[in-house]
Structure formats: structure tokens, C-alpha cells
C-alpha atoms as a PDB file:
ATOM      1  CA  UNK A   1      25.852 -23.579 -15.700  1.00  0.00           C
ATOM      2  CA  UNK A   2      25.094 -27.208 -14.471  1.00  0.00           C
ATOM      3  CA  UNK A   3      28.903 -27.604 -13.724  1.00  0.00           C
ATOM      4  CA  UNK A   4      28.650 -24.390 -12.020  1.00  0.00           C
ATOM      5  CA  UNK A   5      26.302 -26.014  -9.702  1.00  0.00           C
ATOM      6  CA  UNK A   6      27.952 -29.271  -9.371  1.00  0.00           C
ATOM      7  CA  UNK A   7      31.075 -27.233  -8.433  1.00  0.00           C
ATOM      8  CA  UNK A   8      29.332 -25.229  -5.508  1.00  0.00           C
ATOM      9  CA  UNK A   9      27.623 -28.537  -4.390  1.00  0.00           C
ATOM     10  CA  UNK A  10      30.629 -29.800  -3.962  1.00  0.00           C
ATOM     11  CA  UNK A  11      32.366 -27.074  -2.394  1.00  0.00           C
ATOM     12  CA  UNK A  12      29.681 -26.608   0.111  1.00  0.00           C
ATOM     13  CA  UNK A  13      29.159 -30.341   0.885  1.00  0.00           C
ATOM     14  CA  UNK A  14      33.279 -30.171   1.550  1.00  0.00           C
ATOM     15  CA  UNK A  15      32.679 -27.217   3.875  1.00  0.00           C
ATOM     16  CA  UNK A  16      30.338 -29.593   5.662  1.00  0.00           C
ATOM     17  CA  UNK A  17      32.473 -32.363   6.190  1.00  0.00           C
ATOM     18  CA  UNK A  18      35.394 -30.017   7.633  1.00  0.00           C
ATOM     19  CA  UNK A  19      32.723 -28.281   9.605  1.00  0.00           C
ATOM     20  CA  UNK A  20      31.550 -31.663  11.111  1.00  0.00           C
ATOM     21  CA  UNK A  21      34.775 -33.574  11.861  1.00  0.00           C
ATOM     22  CA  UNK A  22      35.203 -37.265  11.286  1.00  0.00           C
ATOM     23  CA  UNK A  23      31.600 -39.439  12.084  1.00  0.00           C
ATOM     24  CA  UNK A  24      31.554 -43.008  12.404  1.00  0.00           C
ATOM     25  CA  UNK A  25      28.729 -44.987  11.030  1.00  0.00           C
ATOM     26  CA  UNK A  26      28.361 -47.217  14.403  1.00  0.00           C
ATOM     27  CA  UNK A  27      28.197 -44.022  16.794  1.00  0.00           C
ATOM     28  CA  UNK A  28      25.673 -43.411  19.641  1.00  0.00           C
ATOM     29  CA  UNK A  29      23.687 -40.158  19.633  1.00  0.00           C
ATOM     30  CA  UNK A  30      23.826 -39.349  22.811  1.00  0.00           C
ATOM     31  CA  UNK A  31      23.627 -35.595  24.124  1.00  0.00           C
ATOM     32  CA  UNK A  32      26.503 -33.684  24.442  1.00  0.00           C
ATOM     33  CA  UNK A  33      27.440 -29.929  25.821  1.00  0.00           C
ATOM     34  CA  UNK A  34      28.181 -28.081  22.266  1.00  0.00           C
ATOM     35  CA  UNK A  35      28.566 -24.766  24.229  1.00  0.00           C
ATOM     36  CA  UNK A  36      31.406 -25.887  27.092  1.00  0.00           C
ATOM     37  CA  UNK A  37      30.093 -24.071  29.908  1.00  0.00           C
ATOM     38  CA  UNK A  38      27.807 -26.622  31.703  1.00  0.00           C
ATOM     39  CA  UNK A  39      29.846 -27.953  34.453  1.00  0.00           C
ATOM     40  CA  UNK A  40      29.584 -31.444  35.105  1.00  0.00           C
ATOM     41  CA  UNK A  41      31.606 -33.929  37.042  1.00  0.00           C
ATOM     42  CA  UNK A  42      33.500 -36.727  35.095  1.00  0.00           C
ATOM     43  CA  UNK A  43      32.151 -40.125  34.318  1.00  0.00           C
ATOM     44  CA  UNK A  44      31.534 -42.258  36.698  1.00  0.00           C
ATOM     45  CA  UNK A  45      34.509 -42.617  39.591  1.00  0.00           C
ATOM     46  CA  UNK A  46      34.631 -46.801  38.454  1.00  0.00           C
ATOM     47  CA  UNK A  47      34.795 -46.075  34.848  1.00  0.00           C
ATOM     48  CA  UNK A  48      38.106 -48.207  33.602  1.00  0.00           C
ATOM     49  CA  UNK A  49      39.220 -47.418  30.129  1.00  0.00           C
ATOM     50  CA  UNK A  50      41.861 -49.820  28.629  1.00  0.00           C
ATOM     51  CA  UNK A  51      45.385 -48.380  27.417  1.00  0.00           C
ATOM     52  CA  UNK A  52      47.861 -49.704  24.861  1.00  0.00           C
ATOM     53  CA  UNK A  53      49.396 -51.881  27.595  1.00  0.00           C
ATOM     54  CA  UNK A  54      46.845 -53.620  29.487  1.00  0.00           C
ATOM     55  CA  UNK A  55      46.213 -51.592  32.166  1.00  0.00           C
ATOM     56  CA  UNK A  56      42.918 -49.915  32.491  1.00  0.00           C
ATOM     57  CA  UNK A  57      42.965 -45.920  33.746  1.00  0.00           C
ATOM     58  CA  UNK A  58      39.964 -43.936  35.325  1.00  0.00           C
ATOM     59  CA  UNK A  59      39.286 -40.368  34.982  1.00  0.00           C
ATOM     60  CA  UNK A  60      38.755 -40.461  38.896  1.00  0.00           C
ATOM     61  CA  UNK A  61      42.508 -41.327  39.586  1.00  0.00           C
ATOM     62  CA  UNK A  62      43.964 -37.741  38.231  1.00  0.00           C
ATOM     63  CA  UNK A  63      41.710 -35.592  40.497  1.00  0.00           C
ATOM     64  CA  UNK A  64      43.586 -32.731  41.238  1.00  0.00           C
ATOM     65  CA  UNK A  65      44.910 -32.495  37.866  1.00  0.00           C
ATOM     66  CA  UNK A  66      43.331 -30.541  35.013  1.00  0.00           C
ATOM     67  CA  UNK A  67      42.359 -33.516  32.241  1.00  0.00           C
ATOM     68  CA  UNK A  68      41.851 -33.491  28.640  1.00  0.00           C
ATOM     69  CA  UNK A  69      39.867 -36.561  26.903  1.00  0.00           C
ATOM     70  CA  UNK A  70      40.598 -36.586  23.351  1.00  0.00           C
ATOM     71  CA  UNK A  71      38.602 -39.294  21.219  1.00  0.00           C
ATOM     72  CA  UNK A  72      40.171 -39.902  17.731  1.00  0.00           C
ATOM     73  CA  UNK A  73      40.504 -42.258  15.385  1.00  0.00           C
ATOM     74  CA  UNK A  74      43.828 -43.259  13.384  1.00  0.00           C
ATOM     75  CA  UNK A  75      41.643 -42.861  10.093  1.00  0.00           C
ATOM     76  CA  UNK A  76      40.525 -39.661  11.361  1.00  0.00           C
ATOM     77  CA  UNK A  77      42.089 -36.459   9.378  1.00  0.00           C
ATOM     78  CA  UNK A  78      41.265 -33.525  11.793  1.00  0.00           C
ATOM     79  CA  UNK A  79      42.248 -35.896  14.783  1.00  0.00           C
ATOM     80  CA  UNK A  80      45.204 -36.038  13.014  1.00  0.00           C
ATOM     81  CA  UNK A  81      45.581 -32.234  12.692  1.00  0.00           C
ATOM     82  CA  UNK A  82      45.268 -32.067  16.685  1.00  0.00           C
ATOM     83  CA  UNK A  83      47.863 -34.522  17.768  1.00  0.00           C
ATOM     84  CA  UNK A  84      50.695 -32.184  17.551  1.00  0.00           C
ATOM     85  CA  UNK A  85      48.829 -29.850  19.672  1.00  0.00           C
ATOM     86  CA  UNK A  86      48.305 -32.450  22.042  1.00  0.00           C
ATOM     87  CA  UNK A  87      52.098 -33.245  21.929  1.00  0.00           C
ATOM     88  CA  UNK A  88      52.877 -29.844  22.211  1.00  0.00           C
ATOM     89  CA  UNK A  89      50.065 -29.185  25.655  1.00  0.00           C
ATOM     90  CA  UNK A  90      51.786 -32.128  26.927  1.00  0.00           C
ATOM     91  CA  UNK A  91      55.319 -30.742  26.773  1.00  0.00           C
ATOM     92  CA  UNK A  92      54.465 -27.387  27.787  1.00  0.00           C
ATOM     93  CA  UNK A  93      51.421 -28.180  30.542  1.00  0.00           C
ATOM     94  CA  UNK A  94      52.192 -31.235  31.647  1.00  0.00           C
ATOM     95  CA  UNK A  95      54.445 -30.563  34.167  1.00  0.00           C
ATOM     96  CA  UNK A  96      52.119 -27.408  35.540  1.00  0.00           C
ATOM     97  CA  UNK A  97      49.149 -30.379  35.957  1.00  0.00           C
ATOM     98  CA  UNK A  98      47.798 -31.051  32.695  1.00  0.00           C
ATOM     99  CA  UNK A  99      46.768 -34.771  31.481  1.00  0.00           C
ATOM    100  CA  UNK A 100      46.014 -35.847  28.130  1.00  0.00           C
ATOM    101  CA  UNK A 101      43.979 -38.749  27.704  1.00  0.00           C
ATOM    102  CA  UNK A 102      43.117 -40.092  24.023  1.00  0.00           C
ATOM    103  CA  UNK A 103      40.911 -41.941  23.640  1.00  0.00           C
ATOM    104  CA  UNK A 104      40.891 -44.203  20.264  1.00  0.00           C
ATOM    105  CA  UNK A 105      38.150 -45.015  18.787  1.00  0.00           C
ATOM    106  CA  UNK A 106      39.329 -47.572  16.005  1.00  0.00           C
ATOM    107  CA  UNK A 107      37.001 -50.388  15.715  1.00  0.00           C
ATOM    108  CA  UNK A 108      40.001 -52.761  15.183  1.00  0.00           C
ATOM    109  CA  UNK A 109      41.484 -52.343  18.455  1.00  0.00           C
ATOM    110  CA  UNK A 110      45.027 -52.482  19.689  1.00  0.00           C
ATOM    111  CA  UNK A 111      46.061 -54.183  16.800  1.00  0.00           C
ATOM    112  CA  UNK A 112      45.562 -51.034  14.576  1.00  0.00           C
ATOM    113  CA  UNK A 113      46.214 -48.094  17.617  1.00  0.00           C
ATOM    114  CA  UNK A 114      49.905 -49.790  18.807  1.00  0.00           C
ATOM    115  CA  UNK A 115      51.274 -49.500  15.420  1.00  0.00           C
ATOM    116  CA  UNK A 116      50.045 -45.901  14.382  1.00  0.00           C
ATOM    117  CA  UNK A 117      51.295 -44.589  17.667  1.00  0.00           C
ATOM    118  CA  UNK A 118      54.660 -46.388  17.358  1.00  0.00           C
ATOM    119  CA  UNK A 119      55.206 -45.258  14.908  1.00  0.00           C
ATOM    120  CA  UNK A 120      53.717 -42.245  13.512  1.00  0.00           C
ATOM    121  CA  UNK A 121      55.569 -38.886  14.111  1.00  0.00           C
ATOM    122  CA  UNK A 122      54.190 -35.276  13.522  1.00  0.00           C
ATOM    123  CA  UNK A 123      55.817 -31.775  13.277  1.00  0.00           C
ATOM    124  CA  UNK A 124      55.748 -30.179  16.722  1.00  0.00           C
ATOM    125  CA  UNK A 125      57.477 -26.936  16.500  1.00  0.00           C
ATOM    126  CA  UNK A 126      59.427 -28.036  13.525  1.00  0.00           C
ATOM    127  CA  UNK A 127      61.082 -30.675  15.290  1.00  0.00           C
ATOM    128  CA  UNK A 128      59.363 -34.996  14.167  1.00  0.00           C
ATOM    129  CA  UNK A 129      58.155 -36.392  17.638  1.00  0.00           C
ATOM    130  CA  UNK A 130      56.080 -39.369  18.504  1.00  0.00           C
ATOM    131  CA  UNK A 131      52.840 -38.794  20.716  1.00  0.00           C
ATOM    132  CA  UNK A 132      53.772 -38.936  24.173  1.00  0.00           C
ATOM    133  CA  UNK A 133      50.492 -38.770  26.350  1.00  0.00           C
ATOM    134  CA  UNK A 134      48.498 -41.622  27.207  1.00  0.00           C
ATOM    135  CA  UNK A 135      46.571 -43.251  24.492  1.00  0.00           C
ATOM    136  CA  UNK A 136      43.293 -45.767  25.278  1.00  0.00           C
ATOM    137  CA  UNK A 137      41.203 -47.614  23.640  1.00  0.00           C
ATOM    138  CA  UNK A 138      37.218 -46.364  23.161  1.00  0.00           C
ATOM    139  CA  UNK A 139      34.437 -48.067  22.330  1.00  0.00           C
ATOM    140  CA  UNK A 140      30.398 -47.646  22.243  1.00  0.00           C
ATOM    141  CA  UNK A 141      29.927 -47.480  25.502  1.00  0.00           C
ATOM    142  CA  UNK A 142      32.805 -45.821  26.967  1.00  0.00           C
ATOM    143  CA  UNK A 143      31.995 -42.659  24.800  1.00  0.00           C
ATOM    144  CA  UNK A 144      28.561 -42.867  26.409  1.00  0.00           C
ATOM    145  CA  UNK A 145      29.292 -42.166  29.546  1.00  0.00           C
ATOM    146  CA  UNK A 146      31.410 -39.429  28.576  1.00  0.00           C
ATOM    147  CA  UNK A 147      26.932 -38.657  26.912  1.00  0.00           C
ATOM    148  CA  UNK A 148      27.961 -39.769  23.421  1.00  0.00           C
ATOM    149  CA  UNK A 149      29.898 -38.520  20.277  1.00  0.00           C
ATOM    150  CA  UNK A 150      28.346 -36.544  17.340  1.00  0.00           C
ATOM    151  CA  UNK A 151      32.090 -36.920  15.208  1.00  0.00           C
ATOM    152  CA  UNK A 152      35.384 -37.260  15.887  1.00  0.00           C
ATOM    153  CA  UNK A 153      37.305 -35.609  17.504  1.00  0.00           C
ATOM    154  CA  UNK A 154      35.568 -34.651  20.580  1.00  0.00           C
ATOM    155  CA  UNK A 155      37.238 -33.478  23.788  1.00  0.00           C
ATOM    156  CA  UNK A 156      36.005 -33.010  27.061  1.00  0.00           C
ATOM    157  CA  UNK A 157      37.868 -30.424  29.587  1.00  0.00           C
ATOM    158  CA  UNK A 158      38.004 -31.253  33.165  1.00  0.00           C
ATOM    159  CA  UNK A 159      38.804 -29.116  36.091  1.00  0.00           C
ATOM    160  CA  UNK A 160      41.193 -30.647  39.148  1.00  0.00           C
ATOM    161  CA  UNK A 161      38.323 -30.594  41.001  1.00  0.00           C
ATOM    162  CA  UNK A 162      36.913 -33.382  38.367  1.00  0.00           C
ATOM    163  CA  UNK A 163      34.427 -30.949  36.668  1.00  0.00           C
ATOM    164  CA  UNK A 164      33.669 -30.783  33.114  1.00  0.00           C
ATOM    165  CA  UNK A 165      34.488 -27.358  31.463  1.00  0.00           C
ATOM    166  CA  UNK A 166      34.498 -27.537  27.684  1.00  0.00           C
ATOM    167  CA  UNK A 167      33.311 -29.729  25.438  1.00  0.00           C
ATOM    168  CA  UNK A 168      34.936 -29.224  21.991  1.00  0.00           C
ATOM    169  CA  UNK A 169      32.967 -31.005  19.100  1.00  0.00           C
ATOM    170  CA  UNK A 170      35.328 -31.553  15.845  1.00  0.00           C
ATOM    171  CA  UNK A 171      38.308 -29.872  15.121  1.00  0.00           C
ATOM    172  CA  UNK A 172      39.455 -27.539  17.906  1.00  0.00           C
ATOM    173  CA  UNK A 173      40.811 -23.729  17.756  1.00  0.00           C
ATOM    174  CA  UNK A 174      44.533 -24.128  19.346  1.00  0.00           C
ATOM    175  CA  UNK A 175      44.370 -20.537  20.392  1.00  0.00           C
ATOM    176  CA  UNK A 176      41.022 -21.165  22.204  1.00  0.00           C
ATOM    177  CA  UNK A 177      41.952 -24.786  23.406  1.00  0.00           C
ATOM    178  CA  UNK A 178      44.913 -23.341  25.061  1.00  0.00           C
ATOM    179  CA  UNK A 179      43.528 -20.541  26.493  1.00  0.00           C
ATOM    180  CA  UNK A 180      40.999 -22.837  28.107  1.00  0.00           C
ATOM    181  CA  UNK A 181      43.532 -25.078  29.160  1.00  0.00           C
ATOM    182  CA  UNK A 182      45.608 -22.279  30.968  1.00  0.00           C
ATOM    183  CA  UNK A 183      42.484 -20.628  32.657  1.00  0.00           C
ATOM    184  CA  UNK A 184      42.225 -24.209  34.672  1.00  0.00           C
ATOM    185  CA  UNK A 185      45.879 -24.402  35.263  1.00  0.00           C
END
């Protein structure tokens, strides 16, 4: 009986942990829209996030585009599970006036994101590809303007007009991510 019980506990507590994404033990609380449908306009127009290559990218410079913020985390296993999707909204979208945005948030930087995105590839439609949208580098206080993460991954849908649509808290549904994606395209 008492393994029983150990046995459910740890089902259950597994449940939990695939229910809640990845969490980092430095993140803010700050609020965040769990239901999607409060429209807000993106952070700040200023608000310079840096990139793999030393150039810094704003939200504010794609208006007119529909844009997807992805934060992950190269440690992160259901961030992992999206990045082909993101690979694959990029192909298909991107061209129609989609931008991806991810948004790492690996405490060690550049030095840990460069390599993983190098070199990494994932199974897109059975065919090994490399991500191919633009990845940045998060921290603290770039998440809080964007009001905070509860886990990673968290993405945040904007519409070309620069409001927010969706908010997606841990692993997304593909069928409902891309739906949401093609209602703004």
C-alpha cells in the first residue's frame, strides 16, 4: 500500500511539473494575462533586447507585423518541445508577416545560447534544421516589462497594430498556437 502511495505521489507531482512548464528559481512574479484575451500594447516603444550578435532589437520596430515573443531556456525541456514549431511558423508564416522573437533566458548568457543554437537541430517535418528566427538574450528585467514570468516557456502574441493577444503560459497547443497565429495574419 505505502508504495502504492509513493507511486501516485509521484505520478501526480510529475503531472505538475508538465502542467507548469520549466520555473527558474531567480524569477519575478509579476502578473501576467493567463486567459489571452486582454489586449494590451507591447512593452515599452524604447525597450532594446540584446541578440546573439550585438545588436539590440525592439518590439516597436516590427509594427505592422504580427510578433511572437517566446522566452526559453536551453535547459528548458518543453521549450525544447516548441522550437520546431517555431521553426516550422517561421517557414510557413514568415513570409505572410509573422516574427518570432525568442527570448533566452539562460543565466549564463551568450556564452551558453550561441552554442546551443549553432548547433542544435530538431525534426521539423521529418527533415534536421537549425532554428532560424531571431534569438535574444532575457534577463530579470526584460521579462518584466513583458509583467513577469510564472515558468518557462511563456509567449506573448502581438497584433501588427502592436497589441497583445495571447499570452500562452508553459507548453503551448500547436493546433491552438497556430490557429491564433493565422487569425492575426
Amino acid at each position: 500500500m505505502r508504495r502504492l502511495t509513493t507511486l501516485t505521489a509521484t505520478a501526480g507531482f510529475a503531472v505538475l511539473l508538465a502542467f507548469a512548464g520549466c520555473q527558474r528559481g531567480s524569477q519575478s512574479s509579476g502578473s501576467a494575462d493567463s486567459t489571452g484575451n486582454g489586449a494590451r500594447p507591447a512593452p515599452e516603444v524604447n525597450l532594446a533586447i540584446p541578440g546573439l550578435d550585438g545588436t539590440s532589437t525592439s518590439i516597436s520596430q516590427y509594427k505592422g507585423k504580427v510578433v511572437l515573443v517566446n522566452f526559453w531556456a536551453t535547459w528548458c525541456a518543453p521549450c525544447k518541445t516548441e522550437i520546431p514549431w517555431l521553426i516550422e511558423f517561421h517557414e510557413k508564416y514568415g513570409p505572410r508577416g509573422l516574427v518570432i522573437l525568442g527570448v533566452s533566458m539562460d543565466d549564463g548568457g551568450a556564452k551558453v545560447v550561441a552554442p546551443f543554437v549553432k548547433n542544435q537541430l530538431f525534426t521539423v517535418n521529418g527533415e534536421s534544421k537549425p532554428m532560424n528566427y531571431t534569438v535574444l538574450l532575457g534577463n530579470d528585467a526584460i521579462s518584466d516589462k513583458f509583467g513577469g514570468l510564472l515558468g518557462l516557456p511563456t509567449s506573448y502574441l502581438y497584433s501588427r497594430d502592436g497589441q497583445k493577444v495571447k499570452t500562452i503560459i508553459g507548453l503551448a497547443n500547436h493546433e491552438d498556437l497556430t490557429k491564433a497565429i493565422e487569425n492575426q495574419l
